[in-house]
PDB file of N, CA and C in Angstrom:
ATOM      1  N   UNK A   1      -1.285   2.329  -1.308  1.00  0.00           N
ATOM      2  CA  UNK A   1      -0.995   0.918  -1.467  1.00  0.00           C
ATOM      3  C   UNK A   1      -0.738   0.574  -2.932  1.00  0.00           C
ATOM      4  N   UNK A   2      -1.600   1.185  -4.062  1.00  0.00           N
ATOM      5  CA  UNK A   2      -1.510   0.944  -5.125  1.00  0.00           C
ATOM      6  C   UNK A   2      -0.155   0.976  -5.743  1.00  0.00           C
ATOM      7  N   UNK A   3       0.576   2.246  -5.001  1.00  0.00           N
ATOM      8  CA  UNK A   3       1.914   2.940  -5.547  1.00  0.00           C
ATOM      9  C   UNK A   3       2.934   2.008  -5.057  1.00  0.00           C
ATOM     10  N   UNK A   4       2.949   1.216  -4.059  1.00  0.00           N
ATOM     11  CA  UNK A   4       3.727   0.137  -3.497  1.00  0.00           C
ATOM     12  C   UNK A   4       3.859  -0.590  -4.668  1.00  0.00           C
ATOM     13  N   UNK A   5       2.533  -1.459  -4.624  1.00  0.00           N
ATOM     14  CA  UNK A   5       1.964  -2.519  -5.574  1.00  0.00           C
ATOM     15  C   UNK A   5       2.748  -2.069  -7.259  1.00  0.00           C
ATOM     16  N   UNK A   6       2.548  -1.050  -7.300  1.00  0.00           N
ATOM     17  CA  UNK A   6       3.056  -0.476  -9.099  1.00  0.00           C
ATOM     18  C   UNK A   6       4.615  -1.392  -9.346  1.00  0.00           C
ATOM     19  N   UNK A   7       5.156  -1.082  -8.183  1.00  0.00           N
ATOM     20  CA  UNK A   7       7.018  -1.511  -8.469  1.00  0.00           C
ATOM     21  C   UNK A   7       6.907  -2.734  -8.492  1.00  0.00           C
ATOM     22  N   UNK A   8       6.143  -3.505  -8.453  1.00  0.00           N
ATOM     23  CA  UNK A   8       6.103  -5.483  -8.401  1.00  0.00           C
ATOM     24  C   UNK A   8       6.227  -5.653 -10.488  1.00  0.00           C
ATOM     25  N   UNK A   9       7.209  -5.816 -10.555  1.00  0.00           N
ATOM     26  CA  UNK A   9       7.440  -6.232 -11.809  1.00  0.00           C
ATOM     27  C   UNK A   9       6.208  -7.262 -12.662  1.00  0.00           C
ATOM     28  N   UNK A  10       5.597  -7.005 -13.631  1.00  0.00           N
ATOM     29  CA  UNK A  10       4.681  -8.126 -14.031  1.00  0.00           C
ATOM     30  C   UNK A  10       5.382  -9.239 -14.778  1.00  0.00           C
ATOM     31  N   UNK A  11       5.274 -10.410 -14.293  1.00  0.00           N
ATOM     32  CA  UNK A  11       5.791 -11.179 -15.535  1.00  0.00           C
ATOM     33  C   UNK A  11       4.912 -11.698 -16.646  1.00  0.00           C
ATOM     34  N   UNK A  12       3.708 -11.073 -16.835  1.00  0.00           N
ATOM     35  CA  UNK A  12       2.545 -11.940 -17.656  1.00  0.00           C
ATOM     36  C   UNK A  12       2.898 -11.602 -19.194  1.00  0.00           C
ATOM     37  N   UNK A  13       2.276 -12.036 -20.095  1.00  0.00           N
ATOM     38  CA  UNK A  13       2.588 -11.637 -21.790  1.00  0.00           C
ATOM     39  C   UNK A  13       1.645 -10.936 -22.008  1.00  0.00           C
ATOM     40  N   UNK A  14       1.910 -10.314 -22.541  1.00  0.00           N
ATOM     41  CA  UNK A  14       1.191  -8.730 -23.105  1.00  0.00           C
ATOM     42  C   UNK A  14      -0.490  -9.002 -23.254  1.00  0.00           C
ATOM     43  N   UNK A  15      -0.576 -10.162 -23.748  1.00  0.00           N
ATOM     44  CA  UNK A  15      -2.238 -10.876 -23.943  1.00  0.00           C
ATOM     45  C   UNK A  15      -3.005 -11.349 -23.057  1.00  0.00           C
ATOM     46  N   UNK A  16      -2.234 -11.195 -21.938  1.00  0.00           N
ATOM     47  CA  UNK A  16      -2.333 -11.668 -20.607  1.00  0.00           C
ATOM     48  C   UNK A  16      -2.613 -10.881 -19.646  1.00  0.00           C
ATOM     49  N   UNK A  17      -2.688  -9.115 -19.866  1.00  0.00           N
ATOM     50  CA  UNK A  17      -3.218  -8.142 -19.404  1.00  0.00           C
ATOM     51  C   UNK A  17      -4.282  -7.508 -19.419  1.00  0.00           C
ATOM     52  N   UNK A  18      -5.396  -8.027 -18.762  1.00  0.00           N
ATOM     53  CA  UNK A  18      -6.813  -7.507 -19.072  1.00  0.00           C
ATOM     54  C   UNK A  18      -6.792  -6.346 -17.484  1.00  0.00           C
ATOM     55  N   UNK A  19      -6.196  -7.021 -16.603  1.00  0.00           N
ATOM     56  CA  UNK A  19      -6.080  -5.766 -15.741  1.00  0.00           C
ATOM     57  C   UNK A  19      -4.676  -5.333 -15.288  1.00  0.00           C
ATOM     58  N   UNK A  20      -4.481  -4.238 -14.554  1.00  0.00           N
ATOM     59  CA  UNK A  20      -3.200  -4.189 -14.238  1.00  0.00           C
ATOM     60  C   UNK A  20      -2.506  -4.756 -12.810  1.00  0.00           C
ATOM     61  N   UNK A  21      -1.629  -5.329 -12.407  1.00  0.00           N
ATOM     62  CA  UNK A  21      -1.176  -5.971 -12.037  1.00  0.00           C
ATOM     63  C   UNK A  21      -1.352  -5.294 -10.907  1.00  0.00           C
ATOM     64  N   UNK A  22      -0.999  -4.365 -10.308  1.00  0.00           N
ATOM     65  CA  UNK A  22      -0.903  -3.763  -9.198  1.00  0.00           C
ATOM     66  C   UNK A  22      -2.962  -3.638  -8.828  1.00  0.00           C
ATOM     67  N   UNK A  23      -3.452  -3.671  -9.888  1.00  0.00           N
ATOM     68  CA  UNK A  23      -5.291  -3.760  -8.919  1.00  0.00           C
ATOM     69  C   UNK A  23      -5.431  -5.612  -8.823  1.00  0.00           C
ATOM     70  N   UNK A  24      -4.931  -6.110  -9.346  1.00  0.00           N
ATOM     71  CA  UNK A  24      -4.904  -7.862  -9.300  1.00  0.00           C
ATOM     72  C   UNK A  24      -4.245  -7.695  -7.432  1.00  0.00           C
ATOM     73  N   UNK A  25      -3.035  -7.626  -7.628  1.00  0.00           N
ATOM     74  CA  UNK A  25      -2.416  -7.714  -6.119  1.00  0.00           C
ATOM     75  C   UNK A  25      -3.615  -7.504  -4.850  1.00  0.00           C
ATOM     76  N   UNK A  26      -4.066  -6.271  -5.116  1.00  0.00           N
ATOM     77  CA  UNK A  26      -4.782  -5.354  -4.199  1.00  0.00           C
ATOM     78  C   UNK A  26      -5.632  -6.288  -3.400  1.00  0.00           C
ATOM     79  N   UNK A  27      -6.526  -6.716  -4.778  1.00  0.00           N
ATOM     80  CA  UNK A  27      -7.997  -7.123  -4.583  1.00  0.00           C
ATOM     81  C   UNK A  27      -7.400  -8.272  -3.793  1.00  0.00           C
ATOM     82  N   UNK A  28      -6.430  -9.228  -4.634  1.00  0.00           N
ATOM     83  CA  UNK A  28      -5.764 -10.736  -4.397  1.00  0.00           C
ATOM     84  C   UNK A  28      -5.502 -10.677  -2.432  1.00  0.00           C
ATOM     85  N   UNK A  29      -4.765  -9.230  -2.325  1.00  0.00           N
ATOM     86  CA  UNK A  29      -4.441  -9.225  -0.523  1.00  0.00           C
ATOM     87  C   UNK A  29      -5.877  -8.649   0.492  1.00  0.00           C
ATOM     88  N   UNK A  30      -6.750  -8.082  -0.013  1.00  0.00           N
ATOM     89  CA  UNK A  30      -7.941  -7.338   0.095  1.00  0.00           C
ATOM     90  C   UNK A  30      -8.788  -9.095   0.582  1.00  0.00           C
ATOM     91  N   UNK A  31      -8.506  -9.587  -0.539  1.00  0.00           N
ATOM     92  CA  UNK A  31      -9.773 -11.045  -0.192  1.00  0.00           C
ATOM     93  C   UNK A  31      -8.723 -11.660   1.094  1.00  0.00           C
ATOM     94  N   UNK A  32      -8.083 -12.082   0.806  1.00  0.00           N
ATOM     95  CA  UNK A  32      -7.018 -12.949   2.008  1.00  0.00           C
ATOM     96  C   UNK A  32      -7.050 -12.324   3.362  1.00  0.00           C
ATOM     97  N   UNK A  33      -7.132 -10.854   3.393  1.00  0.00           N
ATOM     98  CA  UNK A  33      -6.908 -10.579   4.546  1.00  0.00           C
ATOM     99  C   UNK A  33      -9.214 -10.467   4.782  1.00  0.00           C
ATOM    100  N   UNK A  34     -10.023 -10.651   4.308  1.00  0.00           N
ATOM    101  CA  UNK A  34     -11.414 -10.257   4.706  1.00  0.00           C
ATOM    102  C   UNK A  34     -11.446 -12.028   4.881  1.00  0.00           C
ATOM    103  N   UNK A  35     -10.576 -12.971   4.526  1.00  0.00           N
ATOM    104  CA  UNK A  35     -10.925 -14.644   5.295  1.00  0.00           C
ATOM    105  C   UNK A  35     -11.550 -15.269   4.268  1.00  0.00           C
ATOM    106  N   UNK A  36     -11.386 -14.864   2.439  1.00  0.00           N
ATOM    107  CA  UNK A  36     -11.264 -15.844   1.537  1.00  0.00           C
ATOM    108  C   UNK A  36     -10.246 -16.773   1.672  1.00  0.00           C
ATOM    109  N   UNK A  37     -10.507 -18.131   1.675  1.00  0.00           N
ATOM    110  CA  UNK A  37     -10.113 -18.897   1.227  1.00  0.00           C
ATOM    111  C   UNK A  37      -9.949 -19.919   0.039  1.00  0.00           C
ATOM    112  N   UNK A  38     -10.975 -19.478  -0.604  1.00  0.00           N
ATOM    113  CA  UNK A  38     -10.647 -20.358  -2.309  1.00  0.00           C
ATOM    114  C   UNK A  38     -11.177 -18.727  -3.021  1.00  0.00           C
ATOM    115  N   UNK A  39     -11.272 -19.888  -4.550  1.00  0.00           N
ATOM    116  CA  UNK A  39     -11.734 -19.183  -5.467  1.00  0.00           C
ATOM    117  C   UNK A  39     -12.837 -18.803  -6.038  1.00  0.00           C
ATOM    118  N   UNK A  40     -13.300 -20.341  -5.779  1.00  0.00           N
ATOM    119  CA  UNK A  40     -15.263 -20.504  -6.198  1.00  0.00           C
ATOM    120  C   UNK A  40     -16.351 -19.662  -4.853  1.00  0.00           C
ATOM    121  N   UNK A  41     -17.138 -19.588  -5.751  1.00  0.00           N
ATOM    122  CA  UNK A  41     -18.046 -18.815  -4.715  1.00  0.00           C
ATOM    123  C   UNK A  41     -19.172 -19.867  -3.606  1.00  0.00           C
ATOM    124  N   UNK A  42     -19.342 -19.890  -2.260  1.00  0.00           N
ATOM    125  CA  UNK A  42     -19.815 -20.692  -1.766  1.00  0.00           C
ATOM    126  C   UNK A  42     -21.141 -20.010  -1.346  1.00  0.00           C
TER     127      UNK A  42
END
């Protein structure tokens, strides 16, 4: 999945990379599909 995720172009600025884009995606489709719906923790 990761290797999918790699080819998604980043558009962020260089200062703007604390992780890499393709483990952001992951986690980002990982929560959505386990039935997160926000951001804050309840």
């Amino acid at each position: 999945m990761l290797d999918i995720l790699a080819d998604v172009p980043d558009p962020r600025r260089a200062e703007g990379k604390l992780y890499k884009l393709p483990h952001v995606l992951l986690f980002s489709i990982l929560a959505i599909v386990s039935g997160s719906d926000s951001y804050g923790q309840n």
